[in-house]
Protein backbone atom coordinates (compact mmCIF):
# COMPACT_ATOMS: atom_id res chain seq x y z
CA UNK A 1 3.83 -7.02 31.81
CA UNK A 2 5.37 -5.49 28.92
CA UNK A 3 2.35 -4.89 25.96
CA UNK A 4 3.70 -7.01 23.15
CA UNK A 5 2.31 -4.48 20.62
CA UNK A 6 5.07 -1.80 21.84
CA UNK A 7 7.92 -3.81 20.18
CA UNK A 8 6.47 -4.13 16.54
CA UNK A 9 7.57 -1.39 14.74
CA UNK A 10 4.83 0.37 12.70
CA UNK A 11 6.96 -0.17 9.51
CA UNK A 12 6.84 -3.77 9.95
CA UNK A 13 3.50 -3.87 11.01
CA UNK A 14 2.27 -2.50 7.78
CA UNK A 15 4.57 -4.65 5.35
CA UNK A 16 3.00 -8.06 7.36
CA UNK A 17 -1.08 -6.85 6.91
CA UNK A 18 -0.09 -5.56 3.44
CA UNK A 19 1.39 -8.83 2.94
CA UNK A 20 -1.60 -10.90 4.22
CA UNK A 21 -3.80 -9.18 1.48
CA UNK A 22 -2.30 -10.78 -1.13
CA UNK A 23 -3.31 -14.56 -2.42
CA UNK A 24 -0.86 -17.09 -4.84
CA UNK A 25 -1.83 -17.01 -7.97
CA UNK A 26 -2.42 -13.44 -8.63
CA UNK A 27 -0.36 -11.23 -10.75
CA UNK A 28 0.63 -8.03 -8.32
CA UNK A 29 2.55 -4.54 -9.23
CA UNK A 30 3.80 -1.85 -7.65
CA UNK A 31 5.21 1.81 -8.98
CA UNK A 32 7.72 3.98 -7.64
CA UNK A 33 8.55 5.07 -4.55
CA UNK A 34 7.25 2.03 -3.13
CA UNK A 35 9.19 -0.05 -0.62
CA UNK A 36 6.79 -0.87 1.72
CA UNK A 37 4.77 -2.71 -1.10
CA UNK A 38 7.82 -4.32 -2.82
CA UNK A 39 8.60 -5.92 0.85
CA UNK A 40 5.30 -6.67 1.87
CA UNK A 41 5.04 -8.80 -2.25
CA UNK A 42 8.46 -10.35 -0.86
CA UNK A 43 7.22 -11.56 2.12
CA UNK A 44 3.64 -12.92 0.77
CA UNK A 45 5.48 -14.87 -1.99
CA UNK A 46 8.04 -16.22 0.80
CA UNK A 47 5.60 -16.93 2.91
CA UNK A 48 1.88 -17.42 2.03
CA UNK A 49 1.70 -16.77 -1.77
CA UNK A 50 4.39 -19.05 -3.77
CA UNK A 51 2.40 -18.85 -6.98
CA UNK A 52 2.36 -15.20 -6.98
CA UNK A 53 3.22 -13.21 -10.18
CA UNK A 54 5.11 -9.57 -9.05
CA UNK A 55 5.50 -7.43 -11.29
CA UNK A 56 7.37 -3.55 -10.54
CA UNK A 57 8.14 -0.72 -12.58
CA UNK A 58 11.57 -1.34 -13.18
CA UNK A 59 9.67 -4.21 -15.73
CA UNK A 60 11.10 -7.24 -14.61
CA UNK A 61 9.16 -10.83 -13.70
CA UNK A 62 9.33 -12.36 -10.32
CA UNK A 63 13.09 -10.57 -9.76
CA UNK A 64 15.55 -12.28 -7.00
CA UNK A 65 17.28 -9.38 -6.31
CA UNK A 66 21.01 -10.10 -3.78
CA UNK A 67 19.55 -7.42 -1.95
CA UNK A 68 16.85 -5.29 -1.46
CA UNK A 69 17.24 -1.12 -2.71
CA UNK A 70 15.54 1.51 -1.36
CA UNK A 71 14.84 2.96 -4.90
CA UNK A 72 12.04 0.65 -6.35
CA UNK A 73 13.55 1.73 -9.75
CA UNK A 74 16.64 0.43 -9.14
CA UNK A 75 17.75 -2.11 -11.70
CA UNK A 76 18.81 -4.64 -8.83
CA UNK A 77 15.26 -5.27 -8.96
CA UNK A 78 15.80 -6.87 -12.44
CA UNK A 79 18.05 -9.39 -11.03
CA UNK A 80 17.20 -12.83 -11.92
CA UNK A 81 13.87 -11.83 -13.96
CA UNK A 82 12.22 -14.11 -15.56
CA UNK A 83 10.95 -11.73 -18.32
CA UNK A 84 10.92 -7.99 -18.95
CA UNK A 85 7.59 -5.80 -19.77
CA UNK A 86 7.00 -2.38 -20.76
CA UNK A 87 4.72 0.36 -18.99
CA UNK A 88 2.53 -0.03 -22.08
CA UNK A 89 2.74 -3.89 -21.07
CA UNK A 90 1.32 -3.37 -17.89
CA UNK A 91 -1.01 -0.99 -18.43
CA UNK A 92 -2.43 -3.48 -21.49
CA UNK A 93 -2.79 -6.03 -18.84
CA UNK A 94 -4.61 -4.27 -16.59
CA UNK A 95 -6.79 -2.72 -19.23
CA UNK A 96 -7.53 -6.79 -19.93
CA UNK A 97 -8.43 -7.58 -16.54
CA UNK A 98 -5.46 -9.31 -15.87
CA UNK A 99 -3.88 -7.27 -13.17
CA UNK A 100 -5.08 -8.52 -9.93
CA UNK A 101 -3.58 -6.21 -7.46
CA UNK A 102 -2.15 -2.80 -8.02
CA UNK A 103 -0.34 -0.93 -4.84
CA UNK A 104 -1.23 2.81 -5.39
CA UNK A 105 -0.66 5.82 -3.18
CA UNK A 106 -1.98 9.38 -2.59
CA UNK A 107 -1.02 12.84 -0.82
CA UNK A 108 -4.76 12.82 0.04
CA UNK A 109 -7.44 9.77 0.40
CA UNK A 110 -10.51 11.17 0.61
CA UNK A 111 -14.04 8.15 2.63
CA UNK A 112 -14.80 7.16 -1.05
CA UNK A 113 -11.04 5.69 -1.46
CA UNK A 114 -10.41 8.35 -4.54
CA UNK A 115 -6.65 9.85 -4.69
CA UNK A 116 -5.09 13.54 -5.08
CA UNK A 117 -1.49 13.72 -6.28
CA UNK A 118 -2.05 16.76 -8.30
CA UNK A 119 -1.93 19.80 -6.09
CA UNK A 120 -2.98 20.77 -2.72
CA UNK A 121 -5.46 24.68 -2.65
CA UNK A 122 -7.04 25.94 -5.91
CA UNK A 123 -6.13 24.17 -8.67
CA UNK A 124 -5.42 27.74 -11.15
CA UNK A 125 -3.17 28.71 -7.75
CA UNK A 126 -2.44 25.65 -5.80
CA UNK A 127 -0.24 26.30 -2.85
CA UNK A 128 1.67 22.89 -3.34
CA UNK A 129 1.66 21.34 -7.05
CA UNK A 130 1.87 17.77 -6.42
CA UNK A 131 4.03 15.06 -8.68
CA UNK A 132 0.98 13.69 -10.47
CA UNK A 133 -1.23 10.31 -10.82
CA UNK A 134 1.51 8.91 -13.55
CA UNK A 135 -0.60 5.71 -14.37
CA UNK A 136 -2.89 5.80 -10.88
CA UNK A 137 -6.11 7.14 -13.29
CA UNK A 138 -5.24 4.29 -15.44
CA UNK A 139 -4.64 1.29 -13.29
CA UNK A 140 -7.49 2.59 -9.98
CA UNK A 141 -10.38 1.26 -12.40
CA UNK A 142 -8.66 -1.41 -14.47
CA UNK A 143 -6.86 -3.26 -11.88
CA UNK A 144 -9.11 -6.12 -10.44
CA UNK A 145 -8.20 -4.60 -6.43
CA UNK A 146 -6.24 -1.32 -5.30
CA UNK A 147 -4.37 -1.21 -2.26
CA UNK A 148 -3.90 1.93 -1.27
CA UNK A 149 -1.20 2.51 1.43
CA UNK A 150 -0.14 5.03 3.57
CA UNK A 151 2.68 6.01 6.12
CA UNK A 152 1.27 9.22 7.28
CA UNK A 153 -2.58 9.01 9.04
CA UNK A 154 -3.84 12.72 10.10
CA UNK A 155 -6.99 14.66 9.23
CA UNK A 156 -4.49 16.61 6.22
CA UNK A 157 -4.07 13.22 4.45
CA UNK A 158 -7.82 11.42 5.19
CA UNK A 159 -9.82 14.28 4.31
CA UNK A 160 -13.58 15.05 3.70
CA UNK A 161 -12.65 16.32 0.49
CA UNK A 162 -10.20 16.43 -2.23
CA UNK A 163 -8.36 19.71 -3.26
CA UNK A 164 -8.06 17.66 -7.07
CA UNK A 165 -9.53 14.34 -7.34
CA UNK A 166 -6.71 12.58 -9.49
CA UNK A 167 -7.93 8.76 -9.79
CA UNK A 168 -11.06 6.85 -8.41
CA UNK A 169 -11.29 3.16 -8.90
CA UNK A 170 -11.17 -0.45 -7.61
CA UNK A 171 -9.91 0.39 -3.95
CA UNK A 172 -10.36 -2.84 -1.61
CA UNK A 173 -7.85 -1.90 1.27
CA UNK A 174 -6.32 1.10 2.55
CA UNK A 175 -3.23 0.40 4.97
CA UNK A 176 -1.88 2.74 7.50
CA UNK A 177 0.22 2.99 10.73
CA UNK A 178 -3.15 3.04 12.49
CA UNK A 179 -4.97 0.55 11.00
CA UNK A 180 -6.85 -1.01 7.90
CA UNK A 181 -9.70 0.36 5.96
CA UNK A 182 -11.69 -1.52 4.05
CA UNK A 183 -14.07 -0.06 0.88
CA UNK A 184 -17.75 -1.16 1.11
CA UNK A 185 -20.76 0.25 -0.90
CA UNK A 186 -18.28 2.45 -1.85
CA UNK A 187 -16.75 3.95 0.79
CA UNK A 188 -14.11 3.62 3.31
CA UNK A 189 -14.88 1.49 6.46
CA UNK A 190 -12.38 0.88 9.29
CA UNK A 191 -11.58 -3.02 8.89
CA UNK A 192 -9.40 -3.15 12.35
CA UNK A 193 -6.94 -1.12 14.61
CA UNK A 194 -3.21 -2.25 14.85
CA UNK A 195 -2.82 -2.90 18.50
CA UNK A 196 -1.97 -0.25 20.98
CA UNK A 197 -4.55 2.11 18.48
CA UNK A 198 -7.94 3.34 20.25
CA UNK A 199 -11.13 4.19 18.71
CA UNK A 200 -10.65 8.04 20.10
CA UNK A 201 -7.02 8.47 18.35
CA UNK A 202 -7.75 6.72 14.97
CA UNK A 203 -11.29 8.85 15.25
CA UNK A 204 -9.40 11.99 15.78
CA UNK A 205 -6.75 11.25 12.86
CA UNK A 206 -9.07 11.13 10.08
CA UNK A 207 -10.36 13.69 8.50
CA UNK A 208 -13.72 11.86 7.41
CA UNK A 209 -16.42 10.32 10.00
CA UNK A 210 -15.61 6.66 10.38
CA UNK A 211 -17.55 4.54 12.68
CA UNK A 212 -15.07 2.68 14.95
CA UNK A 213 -15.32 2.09 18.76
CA UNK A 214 -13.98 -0.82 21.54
CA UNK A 215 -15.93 -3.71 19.18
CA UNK A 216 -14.00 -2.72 15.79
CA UNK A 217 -11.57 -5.78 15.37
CA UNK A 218 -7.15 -5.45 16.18
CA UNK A 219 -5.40 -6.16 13.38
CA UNK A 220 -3.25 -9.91 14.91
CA UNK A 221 0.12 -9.16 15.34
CA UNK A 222 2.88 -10.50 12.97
CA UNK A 223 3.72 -13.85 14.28
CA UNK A 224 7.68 -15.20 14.76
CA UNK A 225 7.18 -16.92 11.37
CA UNK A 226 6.07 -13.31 9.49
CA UNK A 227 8.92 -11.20 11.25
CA UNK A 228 11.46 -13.64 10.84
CA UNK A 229 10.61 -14.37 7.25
CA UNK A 230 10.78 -10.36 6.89
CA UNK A 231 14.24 -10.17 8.43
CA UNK A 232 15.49 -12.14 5.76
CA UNK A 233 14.13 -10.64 3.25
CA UNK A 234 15.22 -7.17 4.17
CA UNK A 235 17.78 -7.43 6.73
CA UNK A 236 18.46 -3.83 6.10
CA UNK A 237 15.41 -2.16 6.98
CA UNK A 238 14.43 -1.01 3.91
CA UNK A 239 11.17 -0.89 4.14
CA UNK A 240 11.43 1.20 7.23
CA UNK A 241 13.05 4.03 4.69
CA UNK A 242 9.08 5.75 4.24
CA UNK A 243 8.96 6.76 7.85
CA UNK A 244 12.17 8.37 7.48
């Protein structure tokens, strides 16, 4: 029998449980560099979460864009919005309490849920200088949740400790291509395992201790209704474009 799990692709399986964590009725952004959180607000607003407010750097207001860019800056994704708002907009919002969801990113992710995008070694000689937080410091303690997400899982990126701690804040979820953490008591938990994951392998990818084994939850597989709504949302694949 042929393990059902084997024909989801890890890229879709991500954009579906990133898509489940969002409700209707709250007001949800996401930066740069970002399709994998632009699809997965898509496909909760198409799906689950009509009422939903997304909001993405580009500054538009629930876009409808023809079709779906790989840049997350691209101004298609200021087709058909409703409104336009500044970064000083957004970060006002959030400052407010108004933001409900930010989806934020890091190089590193250390059991606490904090970020480095700063540099990787000693910070007077690092031996990578990273792009920086942009408005990650801001948003990690304003914004009422933080899903962080992921598309690489090894012991370099979920580490014991950060090189540069570059924001620390309101994480609720962490979302990878192994599985979901959750943050409780302040620090990271393991929520579930995607299917086909064991305890040993997601054990052995991260870099902090994590208490998983055959009783941790699978995260359910996207249903017919989830992939096919995703296929029309992005019948291009872009939101496989981060595992490239």
């Amino acid at each position: 029998m042929n393990d059902p799990s084997a024909e989801v692709a890890p890229w879709d399986m991500m954009a579906v449980a990133m898509a489940r964590l969002l409700k209707s009725g709250e007001t949800v952004f996401h930066g740069v560099a970002s399709p994998l959180p632009m699809v997965a607000t898509l496909l909760a607003k198409r799906l689950h979460a009509p009422d939903l407010t997304y909001l993405n750097i580009t500054g538009s207001v629930d876009p409808q864009p023809a079709a779906l860019p790989v840049s997350t800056v691209d101004p298609a994704l200021l087709a058909g919005t409703r409104s336009l708002v500044t970064l000083a907009d957004l970060f006002d919002l959030s400052g407010r309490g108004r933001l409900d969801v930010a989806f934020l990113s890091g190089v590193q992710i250390d059991g606490e849920g904090r970020i480095n995008l700063s540099a990787i070694g000693d910070w007077k000689h690092p031996a990578v200088r990273l792009p920086g937080g942009a408005g990650s410091a801001m948003l990690m303690p304003t914004a009422r949740r933080v899903i962080l997400w992921r598309t690489r899982h090894d012991p370099r990126t979920f580490v014991e400790r950060l090189d540069f701690v570059t924001a620390a804040g309101n994480v609720d979820r962490v979302v990878t291509p192994l599985g979901i953490f959750v943050r409780h008591d302040g620090r990271l938990e393991v929520e579930s395992l995607h299917p086909g994951v064991t305890p040993e392998a997601f054990r052995e990818a991260t870099g902090f201790a994590v208490d998983v084994d055959e009783r941790t939850p699978t995260t359910p597989l996207p249903s017919d209704e989830e992939l096919a709504a995703l296929r029309m949302i992005d019948p291009e694949g872009v939101v496989s474009s981060e595992f490239q």
